[in-house]
Each structure stands twice: as structure tokens, then as C-alpha cells.
C-alpha atoms as a PDB file:
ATOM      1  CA  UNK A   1       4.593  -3.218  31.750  1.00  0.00           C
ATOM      2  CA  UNK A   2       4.385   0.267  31.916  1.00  0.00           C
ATOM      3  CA  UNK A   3       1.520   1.771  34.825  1.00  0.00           C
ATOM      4  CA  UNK A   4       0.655  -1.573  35.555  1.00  0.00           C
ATOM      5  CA  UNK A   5      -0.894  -2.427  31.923  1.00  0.00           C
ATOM      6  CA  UNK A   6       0.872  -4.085  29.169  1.00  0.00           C
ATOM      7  CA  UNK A   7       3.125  -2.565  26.003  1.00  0.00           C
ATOM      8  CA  UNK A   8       1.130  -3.537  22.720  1.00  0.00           C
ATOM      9  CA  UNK A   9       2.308  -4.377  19.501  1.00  0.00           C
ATOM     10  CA  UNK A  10      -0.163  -5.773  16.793  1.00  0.00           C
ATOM     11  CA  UNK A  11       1.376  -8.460  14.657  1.00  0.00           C
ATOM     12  CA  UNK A  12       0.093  -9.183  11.503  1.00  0.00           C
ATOM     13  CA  UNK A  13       0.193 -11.947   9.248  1.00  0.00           C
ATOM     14  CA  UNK A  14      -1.895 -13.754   6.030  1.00  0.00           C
ATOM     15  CA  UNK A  15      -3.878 -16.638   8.418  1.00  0.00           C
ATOM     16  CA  UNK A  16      -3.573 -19.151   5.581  1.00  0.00           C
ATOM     17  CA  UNK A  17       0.605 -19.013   4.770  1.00  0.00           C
ATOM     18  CA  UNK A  18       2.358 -21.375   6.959  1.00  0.00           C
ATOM     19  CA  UNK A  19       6.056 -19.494   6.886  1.00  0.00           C
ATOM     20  CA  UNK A  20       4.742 -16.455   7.571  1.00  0.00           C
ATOM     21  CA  UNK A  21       2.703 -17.638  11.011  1.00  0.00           C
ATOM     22  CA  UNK A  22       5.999 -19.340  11.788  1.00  0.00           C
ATOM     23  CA  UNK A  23       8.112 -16.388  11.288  1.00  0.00           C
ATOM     24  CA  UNK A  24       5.401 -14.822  13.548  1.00  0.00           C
ATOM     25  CA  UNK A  25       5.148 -17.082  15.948  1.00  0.00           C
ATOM     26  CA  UNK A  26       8.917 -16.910  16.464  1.00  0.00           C
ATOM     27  CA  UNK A  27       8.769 -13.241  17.485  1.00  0.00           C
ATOM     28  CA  UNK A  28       5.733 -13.185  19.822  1.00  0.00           C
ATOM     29  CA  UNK A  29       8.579 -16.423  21.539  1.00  0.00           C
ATOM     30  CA  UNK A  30      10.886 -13.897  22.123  1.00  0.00           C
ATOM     31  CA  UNK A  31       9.590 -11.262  23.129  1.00  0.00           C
ATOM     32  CA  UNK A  32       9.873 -11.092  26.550  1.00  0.00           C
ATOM     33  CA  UNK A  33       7.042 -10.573  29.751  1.00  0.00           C
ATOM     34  CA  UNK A  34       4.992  -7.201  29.831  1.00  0.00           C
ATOM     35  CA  UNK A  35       3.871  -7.269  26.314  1.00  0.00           C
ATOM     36  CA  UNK A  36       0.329  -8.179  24.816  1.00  0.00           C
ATOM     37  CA  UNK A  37       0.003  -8.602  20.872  1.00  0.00           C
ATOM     38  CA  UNK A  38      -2.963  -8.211  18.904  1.00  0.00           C
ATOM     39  CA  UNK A  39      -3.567 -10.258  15.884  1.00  0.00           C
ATOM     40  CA  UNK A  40      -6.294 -10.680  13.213  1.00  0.00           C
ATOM     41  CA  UNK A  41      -9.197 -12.832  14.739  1.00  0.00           C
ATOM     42  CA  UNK A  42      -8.465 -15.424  11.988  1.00  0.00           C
ATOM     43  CA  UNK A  43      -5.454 -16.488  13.193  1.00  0.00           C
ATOM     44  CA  UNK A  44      -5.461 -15.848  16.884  1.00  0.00           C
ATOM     45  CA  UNK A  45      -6.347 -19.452  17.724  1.00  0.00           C
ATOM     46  CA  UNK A  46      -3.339 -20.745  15.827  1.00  0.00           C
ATOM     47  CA  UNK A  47      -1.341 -18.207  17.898  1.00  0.00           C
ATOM     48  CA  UNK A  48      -2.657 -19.035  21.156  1.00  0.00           C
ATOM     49  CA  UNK A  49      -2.306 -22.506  20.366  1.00  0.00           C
ATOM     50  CA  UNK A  50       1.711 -22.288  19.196  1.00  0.00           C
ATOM     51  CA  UNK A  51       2.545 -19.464  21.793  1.00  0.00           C
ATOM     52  CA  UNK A  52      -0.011 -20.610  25.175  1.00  0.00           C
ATOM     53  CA  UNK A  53       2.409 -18.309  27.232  1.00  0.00           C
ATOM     54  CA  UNK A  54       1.767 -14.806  25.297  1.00  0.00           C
ATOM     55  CA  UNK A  55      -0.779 -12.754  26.115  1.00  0.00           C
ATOM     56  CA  UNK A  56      -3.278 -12.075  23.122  1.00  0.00           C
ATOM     57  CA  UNK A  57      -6.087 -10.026  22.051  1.00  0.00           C
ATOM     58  CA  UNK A  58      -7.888  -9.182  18.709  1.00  0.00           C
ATOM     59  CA  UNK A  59      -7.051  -6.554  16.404  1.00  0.00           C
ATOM     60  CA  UNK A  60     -10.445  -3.933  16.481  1.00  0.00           C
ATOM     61  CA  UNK A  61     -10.554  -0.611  15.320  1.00  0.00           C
ATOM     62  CA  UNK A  62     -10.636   0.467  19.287  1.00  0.00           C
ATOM     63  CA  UNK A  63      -7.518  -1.475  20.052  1.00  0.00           C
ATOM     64  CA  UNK A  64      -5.029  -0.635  17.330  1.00  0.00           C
ATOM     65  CA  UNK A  65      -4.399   2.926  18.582  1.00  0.00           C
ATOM     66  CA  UNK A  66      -3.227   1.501  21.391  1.00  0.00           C
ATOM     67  CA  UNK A  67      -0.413  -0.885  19.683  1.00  0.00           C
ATOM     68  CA  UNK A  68       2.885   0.863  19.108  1.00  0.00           C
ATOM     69  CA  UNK A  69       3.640  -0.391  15.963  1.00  0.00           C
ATOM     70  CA  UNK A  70       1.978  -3.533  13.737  1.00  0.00           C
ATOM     71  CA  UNK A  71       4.844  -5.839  12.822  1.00  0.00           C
ATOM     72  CA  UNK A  72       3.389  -7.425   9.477  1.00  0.00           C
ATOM     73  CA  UNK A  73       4.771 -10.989   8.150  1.00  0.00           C
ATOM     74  CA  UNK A  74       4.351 -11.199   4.577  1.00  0.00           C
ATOM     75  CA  UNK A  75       5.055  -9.841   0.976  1.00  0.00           C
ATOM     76  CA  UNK A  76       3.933  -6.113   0.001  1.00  0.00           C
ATOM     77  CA  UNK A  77       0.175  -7.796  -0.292  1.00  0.00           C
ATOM     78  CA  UNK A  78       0.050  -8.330   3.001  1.00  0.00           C
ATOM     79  CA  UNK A  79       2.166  -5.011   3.607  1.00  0.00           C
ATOM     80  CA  UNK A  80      -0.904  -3.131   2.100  1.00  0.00           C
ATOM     81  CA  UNK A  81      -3.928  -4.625   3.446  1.00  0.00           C
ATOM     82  CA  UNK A  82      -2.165  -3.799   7.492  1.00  0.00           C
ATOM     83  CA  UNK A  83      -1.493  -0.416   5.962  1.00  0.00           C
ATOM     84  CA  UNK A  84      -4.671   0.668   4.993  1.00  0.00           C
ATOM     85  CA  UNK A  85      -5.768  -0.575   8.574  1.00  0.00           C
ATOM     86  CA  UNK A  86      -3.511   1.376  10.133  1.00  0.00           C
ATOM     87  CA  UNK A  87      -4.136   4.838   8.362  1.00  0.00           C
ATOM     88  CA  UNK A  88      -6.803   5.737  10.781  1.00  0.00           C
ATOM     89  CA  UNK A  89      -4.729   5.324  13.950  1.00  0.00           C
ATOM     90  CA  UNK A  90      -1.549   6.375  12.793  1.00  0.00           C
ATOM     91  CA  UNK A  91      -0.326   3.284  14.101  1.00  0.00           C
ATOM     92  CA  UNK A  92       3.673   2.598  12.479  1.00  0.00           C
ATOM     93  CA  UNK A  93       3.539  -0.204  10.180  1.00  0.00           C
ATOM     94  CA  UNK A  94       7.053  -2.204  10.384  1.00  0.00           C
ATOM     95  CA  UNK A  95       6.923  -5.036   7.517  1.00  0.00           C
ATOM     96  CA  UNK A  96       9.037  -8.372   7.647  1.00  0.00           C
ATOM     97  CA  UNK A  97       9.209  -9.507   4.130  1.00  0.00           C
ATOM     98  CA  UNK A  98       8.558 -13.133   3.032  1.00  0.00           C
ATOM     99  CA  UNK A  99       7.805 -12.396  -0.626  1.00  0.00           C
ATOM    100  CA  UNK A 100       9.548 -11.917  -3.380  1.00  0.00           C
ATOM    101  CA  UNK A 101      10.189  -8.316  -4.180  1.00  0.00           C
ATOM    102  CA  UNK A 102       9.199  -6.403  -0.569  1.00  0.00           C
ATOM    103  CA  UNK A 103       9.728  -2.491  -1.654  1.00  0.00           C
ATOM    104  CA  UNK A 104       7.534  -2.002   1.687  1.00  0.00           C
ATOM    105  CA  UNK A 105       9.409  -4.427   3.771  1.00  0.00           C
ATOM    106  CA  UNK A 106      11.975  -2.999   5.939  1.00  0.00           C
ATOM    107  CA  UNK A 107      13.359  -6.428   7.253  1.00  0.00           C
ATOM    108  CA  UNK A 108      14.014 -10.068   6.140  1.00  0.00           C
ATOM    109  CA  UNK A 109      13.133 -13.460   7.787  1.00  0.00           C
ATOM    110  CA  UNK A 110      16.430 -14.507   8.676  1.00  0.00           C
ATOM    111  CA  UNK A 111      16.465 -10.892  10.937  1.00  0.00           C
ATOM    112  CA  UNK A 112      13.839 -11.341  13.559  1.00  0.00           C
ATOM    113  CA  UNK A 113      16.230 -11.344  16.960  1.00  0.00           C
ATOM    114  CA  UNK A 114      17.482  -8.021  15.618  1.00  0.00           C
ATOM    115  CA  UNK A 115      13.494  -7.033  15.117  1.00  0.00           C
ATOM    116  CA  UNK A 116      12.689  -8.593  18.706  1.00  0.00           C
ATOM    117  CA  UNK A 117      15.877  -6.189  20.534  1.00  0.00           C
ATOM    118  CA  UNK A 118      14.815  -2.743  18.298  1.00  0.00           C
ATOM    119  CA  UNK A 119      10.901  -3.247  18.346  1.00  0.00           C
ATOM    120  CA  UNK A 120      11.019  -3.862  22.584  1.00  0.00           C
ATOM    121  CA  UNK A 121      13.893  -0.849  22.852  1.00  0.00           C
ATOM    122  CA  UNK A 122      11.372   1.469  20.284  1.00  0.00           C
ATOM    123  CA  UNK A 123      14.504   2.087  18.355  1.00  0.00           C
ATOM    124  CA  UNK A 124      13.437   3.163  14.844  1.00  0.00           C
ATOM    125  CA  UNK A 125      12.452   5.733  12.795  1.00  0.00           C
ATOM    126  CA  UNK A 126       9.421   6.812  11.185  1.00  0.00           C
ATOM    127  CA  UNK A 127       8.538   7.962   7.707  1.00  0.00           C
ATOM    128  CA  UNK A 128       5.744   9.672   6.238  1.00  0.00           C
ATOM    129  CA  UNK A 129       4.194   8.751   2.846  1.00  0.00           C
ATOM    130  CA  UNK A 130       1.790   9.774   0.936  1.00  0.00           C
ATOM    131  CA  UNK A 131      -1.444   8.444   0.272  1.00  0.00           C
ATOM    132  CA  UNK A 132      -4.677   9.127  -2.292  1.00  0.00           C
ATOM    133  CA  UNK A 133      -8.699   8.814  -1.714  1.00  0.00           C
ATOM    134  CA  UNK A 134     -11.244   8.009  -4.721  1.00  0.00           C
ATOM    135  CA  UNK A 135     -14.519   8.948  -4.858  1.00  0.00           C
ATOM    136  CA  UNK A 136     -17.012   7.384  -7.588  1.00  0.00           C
ATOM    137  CA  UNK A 137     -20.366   9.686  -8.373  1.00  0.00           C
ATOM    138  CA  UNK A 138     -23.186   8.350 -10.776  1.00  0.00           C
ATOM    139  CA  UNK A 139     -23.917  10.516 -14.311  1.00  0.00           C
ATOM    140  CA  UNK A 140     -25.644  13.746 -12.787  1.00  0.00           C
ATOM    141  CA  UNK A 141     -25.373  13.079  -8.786  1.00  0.00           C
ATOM    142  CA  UNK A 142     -23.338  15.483  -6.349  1.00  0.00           C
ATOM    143  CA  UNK A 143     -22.804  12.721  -3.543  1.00  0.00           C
ATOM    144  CA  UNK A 144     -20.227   9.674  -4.106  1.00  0.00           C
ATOM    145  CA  UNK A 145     -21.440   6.328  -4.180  1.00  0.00           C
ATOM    146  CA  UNK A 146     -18.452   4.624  -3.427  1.00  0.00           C
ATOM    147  CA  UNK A 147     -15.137   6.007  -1.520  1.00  0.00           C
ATOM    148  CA  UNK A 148     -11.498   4.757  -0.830  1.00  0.00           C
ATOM    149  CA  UNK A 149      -8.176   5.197   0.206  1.00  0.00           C
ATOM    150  CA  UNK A 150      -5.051   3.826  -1.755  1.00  0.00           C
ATOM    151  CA  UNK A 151      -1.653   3.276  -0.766  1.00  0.00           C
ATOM    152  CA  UNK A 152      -0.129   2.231  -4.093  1.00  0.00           C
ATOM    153  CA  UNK A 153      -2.625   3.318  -6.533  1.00  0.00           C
ATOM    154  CA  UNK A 154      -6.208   3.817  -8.030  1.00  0.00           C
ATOM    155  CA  UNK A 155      -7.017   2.211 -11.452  1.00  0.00           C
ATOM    156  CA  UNK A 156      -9.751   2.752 -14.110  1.00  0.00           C
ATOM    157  CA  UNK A 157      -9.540  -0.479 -16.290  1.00  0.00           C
ATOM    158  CA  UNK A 158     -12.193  -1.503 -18.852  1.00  0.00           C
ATOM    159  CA  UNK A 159     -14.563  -3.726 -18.008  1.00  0.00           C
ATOM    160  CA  UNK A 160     -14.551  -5.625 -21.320  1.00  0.00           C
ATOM    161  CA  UNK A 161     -11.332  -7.499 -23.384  1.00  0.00           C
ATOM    162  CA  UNK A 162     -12.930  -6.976 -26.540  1.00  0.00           C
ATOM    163  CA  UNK A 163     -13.483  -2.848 -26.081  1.00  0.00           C
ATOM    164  CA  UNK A 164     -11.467  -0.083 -24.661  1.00  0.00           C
ATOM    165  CA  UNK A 165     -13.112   2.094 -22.163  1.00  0.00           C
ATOM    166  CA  UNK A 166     -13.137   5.855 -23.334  1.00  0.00           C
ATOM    167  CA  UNK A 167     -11.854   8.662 -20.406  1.00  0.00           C
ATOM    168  CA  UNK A 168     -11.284  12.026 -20.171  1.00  0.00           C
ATOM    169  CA  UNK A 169      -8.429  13.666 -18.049  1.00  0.00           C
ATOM    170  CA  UNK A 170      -8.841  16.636 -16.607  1.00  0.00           C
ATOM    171  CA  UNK A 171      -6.299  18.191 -13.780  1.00  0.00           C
ATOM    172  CA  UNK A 172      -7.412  20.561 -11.131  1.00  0.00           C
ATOM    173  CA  UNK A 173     -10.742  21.392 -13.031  1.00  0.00           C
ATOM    174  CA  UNK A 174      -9.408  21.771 -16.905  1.00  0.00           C
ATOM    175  CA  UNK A 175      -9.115  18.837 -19.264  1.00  0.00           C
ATOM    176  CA  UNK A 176      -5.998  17.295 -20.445  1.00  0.00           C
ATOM    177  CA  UNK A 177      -6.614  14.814 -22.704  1.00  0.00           C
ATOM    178  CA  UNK A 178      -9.261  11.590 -23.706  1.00  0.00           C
ATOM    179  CA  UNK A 179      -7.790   8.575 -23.887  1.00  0.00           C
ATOM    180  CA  UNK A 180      -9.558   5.157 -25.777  1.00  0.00           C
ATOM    181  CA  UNK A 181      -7.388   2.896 -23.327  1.00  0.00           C
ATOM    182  CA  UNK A 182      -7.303  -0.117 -21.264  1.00  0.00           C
ATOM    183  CA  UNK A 183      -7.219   1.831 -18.187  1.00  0.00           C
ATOM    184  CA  UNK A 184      -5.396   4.774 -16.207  1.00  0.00           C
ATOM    185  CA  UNK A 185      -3.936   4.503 -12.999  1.00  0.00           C
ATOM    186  CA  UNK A 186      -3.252   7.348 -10.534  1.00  0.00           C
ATOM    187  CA  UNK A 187      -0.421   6.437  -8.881  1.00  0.00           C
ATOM    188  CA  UNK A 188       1.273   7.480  -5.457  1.00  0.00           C
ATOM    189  CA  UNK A 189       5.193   7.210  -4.867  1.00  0.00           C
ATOM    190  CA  UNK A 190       4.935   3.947  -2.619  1.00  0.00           C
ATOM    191  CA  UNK A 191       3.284   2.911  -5.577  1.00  0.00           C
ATOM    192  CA  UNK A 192       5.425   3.744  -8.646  1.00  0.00           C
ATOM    193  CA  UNK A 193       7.434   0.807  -8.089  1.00  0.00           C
ATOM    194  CA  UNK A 194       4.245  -1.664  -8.240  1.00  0.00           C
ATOM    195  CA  UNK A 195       1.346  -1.527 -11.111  1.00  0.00           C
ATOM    196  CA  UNK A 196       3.187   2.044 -12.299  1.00  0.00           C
ATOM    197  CA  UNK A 197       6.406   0.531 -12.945  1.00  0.00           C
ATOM    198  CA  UNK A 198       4.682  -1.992 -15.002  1.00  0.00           C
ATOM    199  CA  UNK A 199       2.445   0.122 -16.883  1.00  0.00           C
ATOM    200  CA  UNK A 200       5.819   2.001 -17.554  1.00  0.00           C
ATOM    201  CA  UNK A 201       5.203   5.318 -15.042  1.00  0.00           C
ATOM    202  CA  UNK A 202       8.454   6.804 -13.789  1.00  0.00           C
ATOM    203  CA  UNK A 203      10.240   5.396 -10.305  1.00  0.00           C
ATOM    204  CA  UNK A 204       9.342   8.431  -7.508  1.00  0.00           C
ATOM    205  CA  UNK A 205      11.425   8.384  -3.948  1.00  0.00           C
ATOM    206  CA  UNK A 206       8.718   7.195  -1.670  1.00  0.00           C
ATOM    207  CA  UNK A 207       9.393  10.789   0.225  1.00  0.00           C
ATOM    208  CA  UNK A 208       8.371  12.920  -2.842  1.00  0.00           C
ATOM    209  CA  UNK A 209       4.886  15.285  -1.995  1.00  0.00           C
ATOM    210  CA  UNK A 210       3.513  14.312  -5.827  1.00  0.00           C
ATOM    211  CA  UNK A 211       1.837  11.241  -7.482  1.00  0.00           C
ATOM    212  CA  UNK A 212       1.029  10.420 -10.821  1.00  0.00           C
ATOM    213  CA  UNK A 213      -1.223   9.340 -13.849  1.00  0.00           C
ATOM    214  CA  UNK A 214      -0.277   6.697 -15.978  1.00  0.00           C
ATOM    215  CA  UNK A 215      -2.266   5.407 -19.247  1.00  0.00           C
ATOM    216  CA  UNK A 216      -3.049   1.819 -20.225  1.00  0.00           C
ATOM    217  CA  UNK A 217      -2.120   1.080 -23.394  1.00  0.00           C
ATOM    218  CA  UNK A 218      -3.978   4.452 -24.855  1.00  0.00           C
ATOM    219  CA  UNK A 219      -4.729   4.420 -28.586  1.00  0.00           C
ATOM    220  CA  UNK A 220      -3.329   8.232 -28.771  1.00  0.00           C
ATOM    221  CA  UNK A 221       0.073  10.451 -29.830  1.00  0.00           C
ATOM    222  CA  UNK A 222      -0.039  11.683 -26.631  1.00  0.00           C
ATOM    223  CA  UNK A 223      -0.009   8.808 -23.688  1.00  0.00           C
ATOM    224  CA  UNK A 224       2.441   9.931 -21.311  1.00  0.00           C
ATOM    225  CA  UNK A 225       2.295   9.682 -17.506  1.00  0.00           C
ATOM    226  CA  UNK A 226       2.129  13.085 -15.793  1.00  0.00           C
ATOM    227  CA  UNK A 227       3.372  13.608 -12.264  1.00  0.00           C
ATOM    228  CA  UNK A 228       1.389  16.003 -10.537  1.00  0.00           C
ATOM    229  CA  UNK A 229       1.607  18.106  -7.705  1.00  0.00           C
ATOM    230  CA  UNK A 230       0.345  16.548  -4.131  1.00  0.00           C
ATOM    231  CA  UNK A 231      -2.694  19.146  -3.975  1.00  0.00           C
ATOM    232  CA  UNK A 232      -4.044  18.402  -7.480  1.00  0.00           C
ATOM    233  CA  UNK A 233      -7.070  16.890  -8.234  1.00  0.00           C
ATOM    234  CA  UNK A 234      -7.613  14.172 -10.784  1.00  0.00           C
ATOM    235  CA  UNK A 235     -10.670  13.636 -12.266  1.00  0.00           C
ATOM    236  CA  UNK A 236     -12.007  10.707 -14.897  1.00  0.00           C
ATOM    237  CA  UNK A 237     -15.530  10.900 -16.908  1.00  0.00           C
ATOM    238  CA  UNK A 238     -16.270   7.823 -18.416  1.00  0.00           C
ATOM    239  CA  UNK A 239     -17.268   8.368 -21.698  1.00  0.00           C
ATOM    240  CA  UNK A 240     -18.397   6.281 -24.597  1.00  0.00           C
ATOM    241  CA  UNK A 241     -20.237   3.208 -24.180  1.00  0.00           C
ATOM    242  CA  UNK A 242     -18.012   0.659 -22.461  1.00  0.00           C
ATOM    243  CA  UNK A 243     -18.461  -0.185 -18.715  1.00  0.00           C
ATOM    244  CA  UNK A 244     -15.192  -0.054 -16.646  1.00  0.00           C
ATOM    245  CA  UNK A 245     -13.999  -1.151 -12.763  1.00  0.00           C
ATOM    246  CA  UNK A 246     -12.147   0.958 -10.351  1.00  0.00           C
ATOM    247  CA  UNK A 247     -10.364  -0.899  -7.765  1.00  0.00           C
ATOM    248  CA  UNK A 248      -7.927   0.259  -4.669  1.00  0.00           C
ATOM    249  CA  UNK A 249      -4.626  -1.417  -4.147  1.00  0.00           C
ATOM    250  CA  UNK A 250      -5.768  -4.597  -5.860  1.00  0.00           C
ATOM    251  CA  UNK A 251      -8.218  -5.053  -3.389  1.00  0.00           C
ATOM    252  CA  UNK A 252     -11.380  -2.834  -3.259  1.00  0.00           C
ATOM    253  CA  UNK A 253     -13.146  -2.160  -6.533  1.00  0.00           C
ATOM    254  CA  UNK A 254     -16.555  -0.689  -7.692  1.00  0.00           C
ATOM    255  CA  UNK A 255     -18.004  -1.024 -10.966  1.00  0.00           C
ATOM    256  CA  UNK A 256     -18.666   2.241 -13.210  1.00  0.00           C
ATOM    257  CA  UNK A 257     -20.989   3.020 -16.366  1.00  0.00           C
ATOM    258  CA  UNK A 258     -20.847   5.561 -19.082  1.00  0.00           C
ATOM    259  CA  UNK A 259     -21.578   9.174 -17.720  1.00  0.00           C
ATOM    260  CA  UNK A 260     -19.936   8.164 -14.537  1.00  0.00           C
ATOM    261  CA  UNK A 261     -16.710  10.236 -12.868  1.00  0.00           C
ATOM    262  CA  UNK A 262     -13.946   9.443 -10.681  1.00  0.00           C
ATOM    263  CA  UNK A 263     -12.045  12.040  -8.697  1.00  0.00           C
ATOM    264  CA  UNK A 264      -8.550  11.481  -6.881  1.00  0.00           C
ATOM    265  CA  UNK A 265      -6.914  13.596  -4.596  1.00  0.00           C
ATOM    266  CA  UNK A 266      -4.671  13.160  -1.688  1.00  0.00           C
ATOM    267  CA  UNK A 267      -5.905  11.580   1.349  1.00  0.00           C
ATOM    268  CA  UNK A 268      -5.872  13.388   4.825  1.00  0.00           C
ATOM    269  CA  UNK A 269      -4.030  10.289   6.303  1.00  0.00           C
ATOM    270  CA  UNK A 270      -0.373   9.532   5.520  1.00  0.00           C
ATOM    271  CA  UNK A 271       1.054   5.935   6.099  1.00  0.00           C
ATOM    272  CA  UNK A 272       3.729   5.889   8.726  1.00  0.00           C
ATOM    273  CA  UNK A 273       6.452   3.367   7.913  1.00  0.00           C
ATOM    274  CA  UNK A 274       8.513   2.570  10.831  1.00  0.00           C
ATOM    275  CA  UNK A 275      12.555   1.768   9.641  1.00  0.00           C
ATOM    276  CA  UNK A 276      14.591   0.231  11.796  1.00  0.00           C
ATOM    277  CA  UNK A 277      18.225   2.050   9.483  1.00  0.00           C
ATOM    278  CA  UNK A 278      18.332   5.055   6.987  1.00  0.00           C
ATOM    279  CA  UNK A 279      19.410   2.604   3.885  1.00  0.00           C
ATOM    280  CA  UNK A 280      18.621   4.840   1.421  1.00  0.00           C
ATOM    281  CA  UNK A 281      15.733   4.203  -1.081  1.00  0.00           C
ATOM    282  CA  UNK A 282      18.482   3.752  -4.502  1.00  0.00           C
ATOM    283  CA  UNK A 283      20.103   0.626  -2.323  1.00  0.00           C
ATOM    284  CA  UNK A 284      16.700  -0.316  -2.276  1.00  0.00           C
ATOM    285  CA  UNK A 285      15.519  -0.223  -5.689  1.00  0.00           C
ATOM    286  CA  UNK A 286      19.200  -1.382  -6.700  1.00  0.00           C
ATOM    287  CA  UNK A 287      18.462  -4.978  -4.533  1.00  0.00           C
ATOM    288  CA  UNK A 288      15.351  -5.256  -5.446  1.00  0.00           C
ATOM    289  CA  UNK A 289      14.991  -4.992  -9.004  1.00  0.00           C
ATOM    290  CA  UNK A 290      18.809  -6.523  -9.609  1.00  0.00           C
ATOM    291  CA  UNK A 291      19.849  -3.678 -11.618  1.00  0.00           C
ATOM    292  CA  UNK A 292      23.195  -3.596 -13.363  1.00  0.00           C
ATOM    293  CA  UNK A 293      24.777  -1.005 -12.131  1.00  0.00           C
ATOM    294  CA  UNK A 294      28.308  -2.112 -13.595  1.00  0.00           C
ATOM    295  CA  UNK A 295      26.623  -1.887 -17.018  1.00  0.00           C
ATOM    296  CA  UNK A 296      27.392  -3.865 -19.757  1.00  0.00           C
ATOM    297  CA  UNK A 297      30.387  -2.376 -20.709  1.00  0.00           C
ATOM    298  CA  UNK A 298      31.773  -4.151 -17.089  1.00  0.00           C
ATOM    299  CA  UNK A 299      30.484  -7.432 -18.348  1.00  0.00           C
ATOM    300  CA  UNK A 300      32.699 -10.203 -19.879  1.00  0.00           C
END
């Protein structure tokens, strides 16, 4: 307790995944008297049930400022959805991972009493990263229809499987190129080791002030992804006569229609990752993707 009122740390988990409210569940045990956790309102009568001696209250938009950092059981899924809660507040997001990959994880399972001893001592760092708002307008209108923040990345896709949707590029205010494509993505750091890395975009340090744009599958000579400086501007016109979806992280979408434009920019809000070491980001991407760093001629 600290003036007679509690410490607060939000823990969040998926309310449907079994190992993750156990790996949960297991940390609120631990901690020990003077603390009060929020968790999502789904799953806060499972908690109270499995841990009747913690105290509990609800994760609102009033009571995460409060929390000093959201502990979040789950895979980078999870990760995100906490994150984008937290952007507001600038509440440290500290992620436990328990899927398969877990770039934004900091921690495994098998490592909550360490988690229990740094999160009650505050001992960790914190990192700033980067993240990017969209804005969707209608043909011929000055005022968006639709607005969101991304952690990972924003993507363009055709609507259709039979069609591609039809987009010009432009950067900062001057066109760079029209693509007949599957998609584009605008991509931040965090993110070029999700959809990015897939689509074939470059691997950025999460602490790099840039993001980038990465074509789907464009029918052109030039379809390479560009990375950009943090204050540019992206913007997409929807061209042609193929409909096309936006969506946020996987998560929050919007439809669009020929004549329609998208504009990207960096986001007034960075995440805050808390780290609990200074492992460098290469040991991470080494772990996590397996790579060979012996190489092939150290094989056999």
C-alpha cells in the first residue's frame, strides 16, 4: 500500500484460453498484500473465483492510468489488442508469451516468480516504439469517416479474389507509383517482423524513428518496399473499379470504394514496452525465427 490505497497492476489475458488464465492466475497468487489488479470484465469472475483472496477491479478507460504496468498473458495477438488499450494512458505493457513466436513478449511461462519479484520491486526498463494512425475519407469529402491507430501495421487489401484493387502511392504530397496489387501495407518497426516479414518488407530494430510500405503481390517492374522517414505521410487513392478493406493490426477494418483515399502518418502516442533485461533485439530475432547462424558451410 502506498498512502493508504493500493499499488495497481492490470493483468491481461484472452478470457477464453485456459493456459493463459492459469499462467495468470498464478501471478495474481503470488503477489503479495497491498496490490489490486484490474482485469478485462470478461474474465474477472473466473479470477475472483480461482484467486477469492486478491483484490480485483475492472479494466475502464478511468482506471488504467492508474495501473503501473498491464502484465498481458498470451501470444503477440493478445500482446496487441492490451497495446492499443494502453496507448492512451501510457500505461507500460509487459507481455508473458504463451504463443508461438512472441517478438512482443518479453518473458516466458516457465518465468513468472522472476516476473512476480521485478514487477512488485518496479525493476525494469521502458522502451519507446513507434506507432501509425489511418484515416479513411470518401471520393470528394475533407473529414475522415473512419480513424485508427496501428501498432504493427495498416493494410489496403482487395476486396475481391478474382480482381486486384488499383492504388496510387504518393509520399509526403507527390506520387510514387500505382500499383494493380493485392494490397499494400504500411508497416511500423514492431511490425516488420509480422505481416511485413511475410509480404517480404525488410526486418527494422523496433527502436528505429521510420516505418515502411510494402506491396502485395503488385503486377509492376517496380514493387519494392520503401522505408520512410517517421514524419512522412502516406497516402492511397483507390483507383479503378475494385472495392478494397483496410484493417488495423488484424483487428479493426473499414471497407473502401473507388475514389476513396487513405492517409498514414505517425501517431501522437508511442507504445511503451516495459523489459525486464537489455537482450538485445538480434538475440531476439535469432531465437525466434531459428536462424542459422553457423550457416551451412558449419553443417555436416
Amino acid at each position: 500500500m502506498e498512502n493508504g490505497l493500493p499499488r495497481r497492476i492490470a493483468v491481461w489475458t484472452h478470457a477464453s484460453r485456459v493456459p493463459a488464465l492459469t499462467a495468470a492466475c498464478r501471478f495474481i497468487e503470488e503477489l503479495p498484500p497491498g496490490f489490486e489488479c484490474l482485469v478485462v470484465p470478461e474474465a474477472r469472475v473466473q479470477f475472483q473465483r480461482q484467486v477469492p483472496q486478491a483484490r480485483f477491479a475492472d479494466i475502464t478507460d478511468e482506471s488504467l492510468p492508474s495501473a503501473e504496468v498491464i502484465v498481458v498473458f498470451g501470444g503477440d495477438g493478445t500482446i496487441l489488442r492490451a497495446a492499443e488499450r494502453a496507448l492512451d494512458s501510457d500505461t507500460p505493457v509487459l507481455g508473458v508469451n504463451l504463443g508461438h513466436v512472441g517478438f512482443l513478449a518479453e518473458l516466458e511461462v516457465s518465468q513468472i516468480p522472476e516476473l512476480v519479484s521485478r514487477v512488485v520491486a518496479g525493476d525494469f526498463v521502458l522502451e519507446r516504439r513507434m506507432t501509425i494512425v489511418a484515416e479513411h475519407f470518401r471520393a470528394g469529402e475533407d473529414m475522415p469517416v473512419w480513424r485508427s491507430v496501428a501498432i504493427n501495421e495498416v493494410s489496403l487489401e482487395k476486396a475481391s479474389r478474382m480482381r486486384m484493387v488499383d492504388c496510387l502511392v504518393s509520399i509526403d504530397g507527390l506520387p510514387v507509383s500505382r500499383w494493380a496489387c493485392d494490397g499494400i501495407l504500411v508497416s511500423t518497426p514492431t511490425g516488420s517482423t509480422a505481416y511485413a516479414f511475410s509480404a517480404g518488407g525488410p526486418v527494422m530494430w523496433p527502436q528505429l524513428e521510420a516505418f515502411q510500405v510494402v506491396p502485395l503481390s503488385a503486377h509492376a517492374l517496380f514493387a519494392r518496399s520503401m522505408v520512410l522517414a517517421p514524419n512522412s505521410k502516406v497516402r492511397l487513392d483507390v483507383l479503378g473499379d475494385v472495392d478494397g478493406f483496410v484493417c488495423c493490426d488484424g483487428a479493426r477494418s473499414t471497407d473502401v470504394s473507388p475514389g476513396d483515399r487513405l492517409t498514414v502518418q505517425r501517431s501522437s502516442h508511442d507504445l511503451i514496452v516495459a523489459r525486464l533485461s537489455e537482450q538485445p533485439f538480434t538475440s531476439r530475432l535469432v531465437k525466434k525465427f531459428a536462424l542459422p547462424i553457423e550457416g551451412w558451410r558449419g553443417q555436416g
